[in-house]
N, C-alpha and C. Protein backbone atom coordinates (compact mmCIF):
# COMPACT_ATOMS: atom_id res chain seq x y z
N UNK A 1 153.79 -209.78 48.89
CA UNK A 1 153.13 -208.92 49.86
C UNK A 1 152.15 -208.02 49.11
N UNK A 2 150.60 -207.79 49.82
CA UNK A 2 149.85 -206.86 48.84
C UNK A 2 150.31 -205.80 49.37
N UNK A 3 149.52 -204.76 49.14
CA UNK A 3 149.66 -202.86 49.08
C UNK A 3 148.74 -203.33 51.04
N UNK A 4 147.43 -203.74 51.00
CA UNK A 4 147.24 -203.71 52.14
C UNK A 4 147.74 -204.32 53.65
N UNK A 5 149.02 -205.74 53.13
CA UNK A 5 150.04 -205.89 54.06
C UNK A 5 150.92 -204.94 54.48
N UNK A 6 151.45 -204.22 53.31
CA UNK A 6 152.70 -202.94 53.16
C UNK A 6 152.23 -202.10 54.43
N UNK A 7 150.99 -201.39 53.73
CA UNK A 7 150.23 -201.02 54.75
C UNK A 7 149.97 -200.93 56.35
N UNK A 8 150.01 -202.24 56.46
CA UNK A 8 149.68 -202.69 57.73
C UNK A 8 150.69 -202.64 58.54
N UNK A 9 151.90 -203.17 57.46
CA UNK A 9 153.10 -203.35 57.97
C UNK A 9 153.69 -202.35 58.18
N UNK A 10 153.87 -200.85 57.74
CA UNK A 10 154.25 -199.72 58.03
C UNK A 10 153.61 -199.30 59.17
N UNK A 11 152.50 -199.30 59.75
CA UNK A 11 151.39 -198.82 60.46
C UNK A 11 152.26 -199.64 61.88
N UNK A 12 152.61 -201.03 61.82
CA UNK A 12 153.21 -201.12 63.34
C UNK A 12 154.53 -200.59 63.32
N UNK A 13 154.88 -200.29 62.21
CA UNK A 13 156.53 -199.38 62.83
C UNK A 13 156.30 -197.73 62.81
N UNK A 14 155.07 -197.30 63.52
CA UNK A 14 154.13 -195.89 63.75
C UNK A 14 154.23 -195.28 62.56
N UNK A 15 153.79 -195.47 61.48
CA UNK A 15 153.40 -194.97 60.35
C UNK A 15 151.95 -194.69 60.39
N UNK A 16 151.37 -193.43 60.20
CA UNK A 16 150.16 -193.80 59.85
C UNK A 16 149.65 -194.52 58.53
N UNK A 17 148.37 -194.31 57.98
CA UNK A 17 148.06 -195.25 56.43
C UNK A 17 148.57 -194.29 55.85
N UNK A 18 147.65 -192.73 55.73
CA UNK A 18 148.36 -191.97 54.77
C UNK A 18 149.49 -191.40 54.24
N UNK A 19 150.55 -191.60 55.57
CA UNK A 19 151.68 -191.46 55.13
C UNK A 19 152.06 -192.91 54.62
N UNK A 20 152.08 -193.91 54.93
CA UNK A 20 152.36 -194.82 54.33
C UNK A 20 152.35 -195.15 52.65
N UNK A 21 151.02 -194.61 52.79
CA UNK A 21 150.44 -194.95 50.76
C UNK A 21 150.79 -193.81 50.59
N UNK A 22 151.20 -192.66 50.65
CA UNK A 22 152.10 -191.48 50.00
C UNK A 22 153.37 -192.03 49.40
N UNK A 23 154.15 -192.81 50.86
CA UNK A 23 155.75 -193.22 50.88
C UNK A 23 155.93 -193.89 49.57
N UNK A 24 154.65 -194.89 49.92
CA UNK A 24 154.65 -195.86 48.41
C UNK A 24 154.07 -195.69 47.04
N UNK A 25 153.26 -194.37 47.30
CA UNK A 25 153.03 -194.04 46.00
C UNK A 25 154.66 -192.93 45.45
N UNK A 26 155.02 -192.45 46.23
CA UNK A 26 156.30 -191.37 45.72
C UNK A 26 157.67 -192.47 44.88
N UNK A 27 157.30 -193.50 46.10
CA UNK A 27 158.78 -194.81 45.30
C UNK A 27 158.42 -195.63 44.50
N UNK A 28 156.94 -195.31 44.00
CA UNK A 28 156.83 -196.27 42.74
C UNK A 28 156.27 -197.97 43.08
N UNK A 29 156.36 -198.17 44.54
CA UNK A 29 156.24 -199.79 44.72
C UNK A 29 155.56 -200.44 43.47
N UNK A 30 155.89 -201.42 43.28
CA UNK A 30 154.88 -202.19 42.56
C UNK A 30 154.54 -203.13 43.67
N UNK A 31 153.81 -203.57 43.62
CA UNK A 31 153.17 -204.17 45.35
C UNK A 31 153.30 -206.21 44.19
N UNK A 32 152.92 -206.04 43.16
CA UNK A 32 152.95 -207.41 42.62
C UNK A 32 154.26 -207.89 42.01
N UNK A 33 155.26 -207.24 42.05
CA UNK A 33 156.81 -207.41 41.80
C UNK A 33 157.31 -206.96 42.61
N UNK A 34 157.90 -207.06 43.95
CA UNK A 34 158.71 -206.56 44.93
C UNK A 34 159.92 -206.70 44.54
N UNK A 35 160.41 -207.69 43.70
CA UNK A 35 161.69 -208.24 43.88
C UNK A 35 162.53 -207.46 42.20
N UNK A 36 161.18 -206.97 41.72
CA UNK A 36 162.25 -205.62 40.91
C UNK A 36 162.64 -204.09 41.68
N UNK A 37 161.50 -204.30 42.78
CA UNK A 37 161.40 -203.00 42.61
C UNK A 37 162.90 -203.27 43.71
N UNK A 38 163.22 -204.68 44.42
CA UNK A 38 164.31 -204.50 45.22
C UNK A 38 165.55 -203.91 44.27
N UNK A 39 165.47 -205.17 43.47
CA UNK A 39 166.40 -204.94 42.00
C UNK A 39 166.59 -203.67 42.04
N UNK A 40 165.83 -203.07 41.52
CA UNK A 40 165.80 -201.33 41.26
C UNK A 40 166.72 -200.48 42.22
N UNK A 41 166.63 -200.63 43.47
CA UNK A 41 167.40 -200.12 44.13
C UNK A 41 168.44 -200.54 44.37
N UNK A 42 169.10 -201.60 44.39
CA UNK A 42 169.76 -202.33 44.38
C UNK A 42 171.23 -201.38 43.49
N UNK A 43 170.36 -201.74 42.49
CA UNK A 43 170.65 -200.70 40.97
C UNK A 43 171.33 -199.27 41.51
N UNK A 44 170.23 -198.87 41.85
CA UNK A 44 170.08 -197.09 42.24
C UNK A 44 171.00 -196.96 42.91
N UNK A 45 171.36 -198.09 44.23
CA UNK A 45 172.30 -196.96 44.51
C UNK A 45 174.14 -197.78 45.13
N UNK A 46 173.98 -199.01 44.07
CA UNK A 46 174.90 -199.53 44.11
C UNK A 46 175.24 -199.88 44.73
N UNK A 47 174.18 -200.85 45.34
CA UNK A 47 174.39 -202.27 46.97
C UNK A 47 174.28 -203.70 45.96
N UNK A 48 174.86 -203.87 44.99
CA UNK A 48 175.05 -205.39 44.15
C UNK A 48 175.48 -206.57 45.24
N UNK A 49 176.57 -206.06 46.38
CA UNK A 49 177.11 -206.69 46.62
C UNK A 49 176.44 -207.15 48.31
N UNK A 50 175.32 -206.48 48.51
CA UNK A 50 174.76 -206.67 49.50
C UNK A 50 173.65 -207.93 49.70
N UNK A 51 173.01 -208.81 50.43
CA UNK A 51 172.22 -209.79 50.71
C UNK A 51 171.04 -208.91 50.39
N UNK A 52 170.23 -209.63 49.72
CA UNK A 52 168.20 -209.28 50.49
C UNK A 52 167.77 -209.39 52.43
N UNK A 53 168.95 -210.11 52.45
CA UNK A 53 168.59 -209.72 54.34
C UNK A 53 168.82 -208.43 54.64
N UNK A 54 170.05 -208.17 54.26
CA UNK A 54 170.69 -207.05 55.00
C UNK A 54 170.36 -206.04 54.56
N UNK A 55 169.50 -206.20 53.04
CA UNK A 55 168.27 -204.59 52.49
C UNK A 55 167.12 -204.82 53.71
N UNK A 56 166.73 -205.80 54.03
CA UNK A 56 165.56 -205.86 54.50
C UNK A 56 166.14 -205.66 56.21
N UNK A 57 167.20 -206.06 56.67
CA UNK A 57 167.19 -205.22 58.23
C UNK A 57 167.17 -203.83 58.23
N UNK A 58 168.01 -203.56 56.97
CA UNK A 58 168.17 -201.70 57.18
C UNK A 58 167.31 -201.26 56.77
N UNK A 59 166.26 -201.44 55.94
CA UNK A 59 164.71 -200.88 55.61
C UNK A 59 164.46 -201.09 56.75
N UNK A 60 164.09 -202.01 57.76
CA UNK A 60 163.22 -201.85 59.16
C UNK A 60 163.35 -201.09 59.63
N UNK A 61 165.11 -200.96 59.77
CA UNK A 61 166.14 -199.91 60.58
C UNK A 61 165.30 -198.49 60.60
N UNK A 62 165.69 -197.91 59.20
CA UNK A 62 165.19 -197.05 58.32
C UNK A 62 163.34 -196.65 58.52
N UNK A 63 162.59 -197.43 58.25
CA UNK A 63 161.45 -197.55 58.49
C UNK A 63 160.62 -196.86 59.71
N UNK A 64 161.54 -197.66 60.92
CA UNK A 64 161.15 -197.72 62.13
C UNK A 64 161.21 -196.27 62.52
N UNK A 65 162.93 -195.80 61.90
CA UNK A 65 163.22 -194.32 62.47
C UNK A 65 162.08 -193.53 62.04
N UNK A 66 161.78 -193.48 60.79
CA UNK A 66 160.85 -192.17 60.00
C UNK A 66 159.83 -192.99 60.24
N UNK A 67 159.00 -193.84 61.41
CA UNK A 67 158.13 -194.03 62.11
C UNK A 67 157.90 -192.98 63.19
N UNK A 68 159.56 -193.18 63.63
CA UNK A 68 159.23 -192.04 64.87
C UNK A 68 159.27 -190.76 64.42
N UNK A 69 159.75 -190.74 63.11
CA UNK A 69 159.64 -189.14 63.04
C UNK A 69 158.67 -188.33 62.62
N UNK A 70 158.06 -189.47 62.10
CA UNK A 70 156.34 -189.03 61.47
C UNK A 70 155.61 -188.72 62.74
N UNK A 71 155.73 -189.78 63.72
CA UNK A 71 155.01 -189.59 64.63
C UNK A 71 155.20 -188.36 65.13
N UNK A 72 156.46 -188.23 65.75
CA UNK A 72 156.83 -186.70 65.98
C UNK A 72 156.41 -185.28 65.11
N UNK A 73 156.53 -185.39 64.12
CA UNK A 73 155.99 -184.37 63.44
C UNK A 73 154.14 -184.32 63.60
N UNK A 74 153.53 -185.47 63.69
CA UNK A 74 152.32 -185.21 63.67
C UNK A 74 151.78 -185.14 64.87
N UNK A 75 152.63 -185.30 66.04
CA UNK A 75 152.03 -184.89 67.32
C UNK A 75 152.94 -183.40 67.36
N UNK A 76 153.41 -182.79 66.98
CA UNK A 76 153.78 -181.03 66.41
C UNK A 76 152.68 -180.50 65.58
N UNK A 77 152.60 -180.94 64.88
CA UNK A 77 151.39 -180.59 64.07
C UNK A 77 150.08 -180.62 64.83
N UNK A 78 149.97 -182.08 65.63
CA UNK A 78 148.71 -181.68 66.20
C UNK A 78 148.81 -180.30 67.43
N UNK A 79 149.61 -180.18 68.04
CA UNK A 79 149.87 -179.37 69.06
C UNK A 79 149.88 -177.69 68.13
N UNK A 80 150.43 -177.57 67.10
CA UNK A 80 150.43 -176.20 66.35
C UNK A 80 148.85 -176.38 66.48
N UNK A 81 147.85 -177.16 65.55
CA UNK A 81 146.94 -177.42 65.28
C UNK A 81 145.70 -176.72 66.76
N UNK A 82 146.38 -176.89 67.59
CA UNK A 82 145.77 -176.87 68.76
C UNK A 82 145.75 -175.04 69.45
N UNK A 83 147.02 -174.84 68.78
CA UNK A 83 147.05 -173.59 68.90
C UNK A 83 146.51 -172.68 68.30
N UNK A 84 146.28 -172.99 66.87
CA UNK A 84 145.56 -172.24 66.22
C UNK A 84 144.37 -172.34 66.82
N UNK A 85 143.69 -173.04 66.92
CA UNK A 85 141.99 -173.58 67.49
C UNK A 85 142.24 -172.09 68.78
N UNK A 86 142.64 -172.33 69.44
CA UNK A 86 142.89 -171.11 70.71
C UNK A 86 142.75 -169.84 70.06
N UNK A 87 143.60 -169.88 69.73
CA UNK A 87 143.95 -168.32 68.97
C UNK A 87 142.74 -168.05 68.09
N UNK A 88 142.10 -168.55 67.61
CA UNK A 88 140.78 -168.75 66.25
C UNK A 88 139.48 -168.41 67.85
N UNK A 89 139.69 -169.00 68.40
CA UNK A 89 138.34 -168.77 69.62
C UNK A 89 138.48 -167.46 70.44
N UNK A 90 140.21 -167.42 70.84
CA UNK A 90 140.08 -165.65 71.55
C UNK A 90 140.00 -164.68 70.65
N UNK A 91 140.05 -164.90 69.68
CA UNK A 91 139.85 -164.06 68.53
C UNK A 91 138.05 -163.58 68.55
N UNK A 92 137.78 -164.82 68.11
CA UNK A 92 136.23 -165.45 68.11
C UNK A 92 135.91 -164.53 69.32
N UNK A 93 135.66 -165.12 70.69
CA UNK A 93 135.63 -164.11 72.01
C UNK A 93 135.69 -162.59 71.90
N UNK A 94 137.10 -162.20 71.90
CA UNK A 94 137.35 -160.60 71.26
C UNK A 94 136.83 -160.10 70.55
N UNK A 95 136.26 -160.34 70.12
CA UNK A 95 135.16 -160.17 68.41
C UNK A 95 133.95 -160.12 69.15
N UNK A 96 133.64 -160.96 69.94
CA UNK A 96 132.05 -160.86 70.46
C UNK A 96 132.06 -159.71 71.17
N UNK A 97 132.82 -160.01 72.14
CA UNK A 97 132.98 -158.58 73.49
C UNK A 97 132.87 -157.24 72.53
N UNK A 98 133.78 -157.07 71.59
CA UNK A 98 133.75 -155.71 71.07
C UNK A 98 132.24 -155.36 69.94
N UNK A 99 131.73 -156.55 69.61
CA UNK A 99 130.42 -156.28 69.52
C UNK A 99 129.29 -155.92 70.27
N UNK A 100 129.18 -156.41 71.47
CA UNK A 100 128.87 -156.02 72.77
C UNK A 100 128.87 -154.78 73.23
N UNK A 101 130.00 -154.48 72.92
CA UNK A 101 130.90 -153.16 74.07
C UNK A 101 130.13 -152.08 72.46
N UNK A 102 129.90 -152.23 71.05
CA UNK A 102 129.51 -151.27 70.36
C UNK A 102 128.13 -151.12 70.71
N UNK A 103 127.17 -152.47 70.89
CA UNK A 103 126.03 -152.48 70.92
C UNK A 103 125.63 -151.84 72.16
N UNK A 104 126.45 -152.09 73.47
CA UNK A 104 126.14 -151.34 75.00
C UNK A 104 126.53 -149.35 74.73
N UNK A 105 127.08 -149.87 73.55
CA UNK A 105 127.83 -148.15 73.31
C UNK A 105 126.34 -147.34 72.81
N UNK A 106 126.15 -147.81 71.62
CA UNK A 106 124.63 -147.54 70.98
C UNK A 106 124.09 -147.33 71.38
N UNK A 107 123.46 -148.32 72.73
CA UNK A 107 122.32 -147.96 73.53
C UNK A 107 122.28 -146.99 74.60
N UNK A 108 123.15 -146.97 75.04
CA UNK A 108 123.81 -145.79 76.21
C UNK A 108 123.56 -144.51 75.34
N UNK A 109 124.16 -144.60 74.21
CA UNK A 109 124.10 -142.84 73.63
C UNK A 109 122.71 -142.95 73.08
N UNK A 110 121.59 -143.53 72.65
CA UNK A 110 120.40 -143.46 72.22
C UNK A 110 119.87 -142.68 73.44
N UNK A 111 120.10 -143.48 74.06
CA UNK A 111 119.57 -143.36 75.95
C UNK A 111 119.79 -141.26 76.27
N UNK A 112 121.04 -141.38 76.07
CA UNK A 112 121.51 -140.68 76.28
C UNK A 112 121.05 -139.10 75.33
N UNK A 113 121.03 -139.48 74.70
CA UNK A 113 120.46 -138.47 73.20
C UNK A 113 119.17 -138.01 73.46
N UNK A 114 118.25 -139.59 73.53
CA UNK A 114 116.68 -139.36 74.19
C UNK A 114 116.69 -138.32 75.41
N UNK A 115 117.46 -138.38 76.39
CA UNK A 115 117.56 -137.60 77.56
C UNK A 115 117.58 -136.23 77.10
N UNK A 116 118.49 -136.10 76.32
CA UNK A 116 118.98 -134.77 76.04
C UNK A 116 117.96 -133.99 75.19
N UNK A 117 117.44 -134.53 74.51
CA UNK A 117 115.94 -134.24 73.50
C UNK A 117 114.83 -133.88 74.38
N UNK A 118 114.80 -134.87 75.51
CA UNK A 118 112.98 -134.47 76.04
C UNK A 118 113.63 -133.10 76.55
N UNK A 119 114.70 -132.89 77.09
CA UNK A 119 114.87 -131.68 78.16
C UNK A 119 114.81 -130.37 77.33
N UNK A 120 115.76 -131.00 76.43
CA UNK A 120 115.47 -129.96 74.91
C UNK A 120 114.05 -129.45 74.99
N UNK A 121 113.45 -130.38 74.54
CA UNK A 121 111.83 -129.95 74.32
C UNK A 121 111.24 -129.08 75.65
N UNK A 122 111.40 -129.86 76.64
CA UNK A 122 110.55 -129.21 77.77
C UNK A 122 111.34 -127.70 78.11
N UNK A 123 112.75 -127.56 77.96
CA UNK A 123 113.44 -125.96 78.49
C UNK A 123 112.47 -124.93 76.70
N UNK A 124 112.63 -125.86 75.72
CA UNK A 124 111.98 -125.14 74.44
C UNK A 124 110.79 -124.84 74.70
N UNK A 125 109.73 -125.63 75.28
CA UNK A 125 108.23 -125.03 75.29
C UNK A 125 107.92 -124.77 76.50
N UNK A 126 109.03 -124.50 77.44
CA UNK A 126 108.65 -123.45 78.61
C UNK A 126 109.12 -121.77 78.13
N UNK A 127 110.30 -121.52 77.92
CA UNK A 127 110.29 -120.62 76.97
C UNK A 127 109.89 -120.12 75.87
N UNK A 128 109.15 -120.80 75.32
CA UNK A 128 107.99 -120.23 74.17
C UNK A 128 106.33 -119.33 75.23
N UNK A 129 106.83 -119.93 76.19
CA UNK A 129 105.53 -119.70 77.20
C UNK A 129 105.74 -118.54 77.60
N UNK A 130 107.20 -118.42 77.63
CA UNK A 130 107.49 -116.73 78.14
C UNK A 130 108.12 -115.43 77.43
N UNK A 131 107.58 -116.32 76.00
CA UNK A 131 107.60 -115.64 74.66
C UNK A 131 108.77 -115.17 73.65
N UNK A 132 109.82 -116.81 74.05
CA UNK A 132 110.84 -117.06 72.63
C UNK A 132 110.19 -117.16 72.00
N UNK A 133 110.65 -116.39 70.70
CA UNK A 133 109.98 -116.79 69.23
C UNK A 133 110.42 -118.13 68.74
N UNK A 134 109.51 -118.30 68.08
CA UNK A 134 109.51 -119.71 67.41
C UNK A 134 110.82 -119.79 66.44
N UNK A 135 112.05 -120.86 66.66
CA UNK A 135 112.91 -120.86 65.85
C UNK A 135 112.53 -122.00 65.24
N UNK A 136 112.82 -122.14 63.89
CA UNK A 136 112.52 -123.39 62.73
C UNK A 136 113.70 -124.63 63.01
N UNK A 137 114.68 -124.12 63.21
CA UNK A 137 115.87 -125.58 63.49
C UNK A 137 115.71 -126.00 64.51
N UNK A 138 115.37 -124.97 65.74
CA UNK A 138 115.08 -126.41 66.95
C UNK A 138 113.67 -126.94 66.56
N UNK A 139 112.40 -126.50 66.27
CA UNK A 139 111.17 -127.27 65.72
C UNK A 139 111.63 -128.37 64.93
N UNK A 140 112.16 -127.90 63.86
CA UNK A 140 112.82 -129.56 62.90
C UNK A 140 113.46 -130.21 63.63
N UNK A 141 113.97 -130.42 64.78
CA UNK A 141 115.15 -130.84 65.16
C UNK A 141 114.44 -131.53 66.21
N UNK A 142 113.21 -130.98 66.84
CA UNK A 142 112.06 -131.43 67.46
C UNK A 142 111.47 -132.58 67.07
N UNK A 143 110.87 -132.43 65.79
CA UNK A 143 110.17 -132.63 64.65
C UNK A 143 110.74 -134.27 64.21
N UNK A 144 111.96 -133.84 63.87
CA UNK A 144 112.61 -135.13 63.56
C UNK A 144 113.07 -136.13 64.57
N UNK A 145 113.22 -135.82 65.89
CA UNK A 145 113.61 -136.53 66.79
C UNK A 145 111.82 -137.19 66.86
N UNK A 146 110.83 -136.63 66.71
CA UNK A 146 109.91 -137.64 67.46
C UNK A 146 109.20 -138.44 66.43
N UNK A 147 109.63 -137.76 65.32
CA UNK A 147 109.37 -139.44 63.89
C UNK A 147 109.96 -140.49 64.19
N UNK A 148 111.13 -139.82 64.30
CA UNK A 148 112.04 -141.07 64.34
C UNK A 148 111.62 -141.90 65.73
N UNK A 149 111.30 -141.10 66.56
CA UNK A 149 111.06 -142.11 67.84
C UNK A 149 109.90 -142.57 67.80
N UNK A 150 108.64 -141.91 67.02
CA UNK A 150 107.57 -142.56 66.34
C UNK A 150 107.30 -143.90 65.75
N UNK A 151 109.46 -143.72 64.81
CA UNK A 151 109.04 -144.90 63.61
C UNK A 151 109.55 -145.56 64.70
N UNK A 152 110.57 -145.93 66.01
CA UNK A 152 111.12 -146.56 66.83
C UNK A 152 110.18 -147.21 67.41
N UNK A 153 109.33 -146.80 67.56
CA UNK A 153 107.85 -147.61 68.68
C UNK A 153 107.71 -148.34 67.90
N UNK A 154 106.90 -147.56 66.58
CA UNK A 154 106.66 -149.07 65.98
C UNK A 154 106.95 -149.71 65.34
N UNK A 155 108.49 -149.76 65.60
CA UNK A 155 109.23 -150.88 64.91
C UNK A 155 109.32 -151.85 65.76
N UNK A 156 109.53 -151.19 67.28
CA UNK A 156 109.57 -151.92 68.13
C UNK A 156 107.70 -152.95 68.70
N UNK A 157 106.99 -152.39 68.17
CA UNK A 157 105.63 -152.58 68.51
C UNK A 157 105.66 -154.07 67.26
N UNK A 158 105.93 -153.72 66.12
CA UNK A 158 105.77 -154.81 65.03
C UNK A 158 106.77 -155.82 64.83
N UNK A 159 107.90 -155.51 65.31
CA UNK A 159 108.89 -156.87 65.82
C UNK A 159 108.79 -157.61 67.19
């Protein structure tokens, strides 16, 4: 039997390949001497007195089961697999929204700030009209709000 019969032959008792060529790389097969490597076990675990049939029904036996159990484990695996993917996307999702919810936050208080500035200004230079003296921190404070909304235009003008 070659390595790609073995193969094949594990694969209809629901093995996939890679578990298959794992199985047989972990036990050593020699794929061009089968009949040591039966020997060998034979050896190992002290069936002298047993037929080559009756190794070869209970390997099927054997085979077939940790067919199904592979299978089983890898339809668990795919299903964990599946869960993570979920959990990785509401995450993903949650992550966007709260980027969102900072960026709607930002703009609301810009908004909001701007509001509070023009009124600033206009209650400031109606009362200068009725002869508050000129204070220097609300002027800077003036001053700097309309650079900045200066450099804002045209940042917004050149992007």
């Amino acid at each position: 039997m070659t390595k790609k019969e073995a193969l094949t032959f594990a694969q209809g008792l629901g093995w996939t390949k890679a578990d298959a060529e794992r199985a047989y790389q972990a036990l050593n097969v020699n794929f061009s001497d089968l009949e040591s490597t039966l020997d060998y076990y034979k050896h190992e675990y002290g069936i002298e007195d047993v037929t080559d049939r009756d190794i070869a029904v209970l390997s099927l036996v054997l085979a077939d089961f940790a067919g199904e159990v592979l299978l089983d484990r890898q339809r668990k695996q795919a299903a964990q697999q599946g869960e993570v993917t979920k959990k990785k996307n509401k995450i993903k999702e949650i992550e966007q929204n709260h980027a969102q919810e900072i960026a709607d936050f930002k703009k609301s208080f810009h908004e909001q700030h701007s509001a509070l500035m023009e009124l600033l200004i206009k209650v400031y230079s109606t009362a200068k009209r009725f002869g508050l003296k000129p204070e220097p921190w609300i002027e800077a404070m003036i001053d700097a709000y309309e650079e900045a909304k200066i450099g804002t235009d045209n940042s917004q003008t050149v992007a």
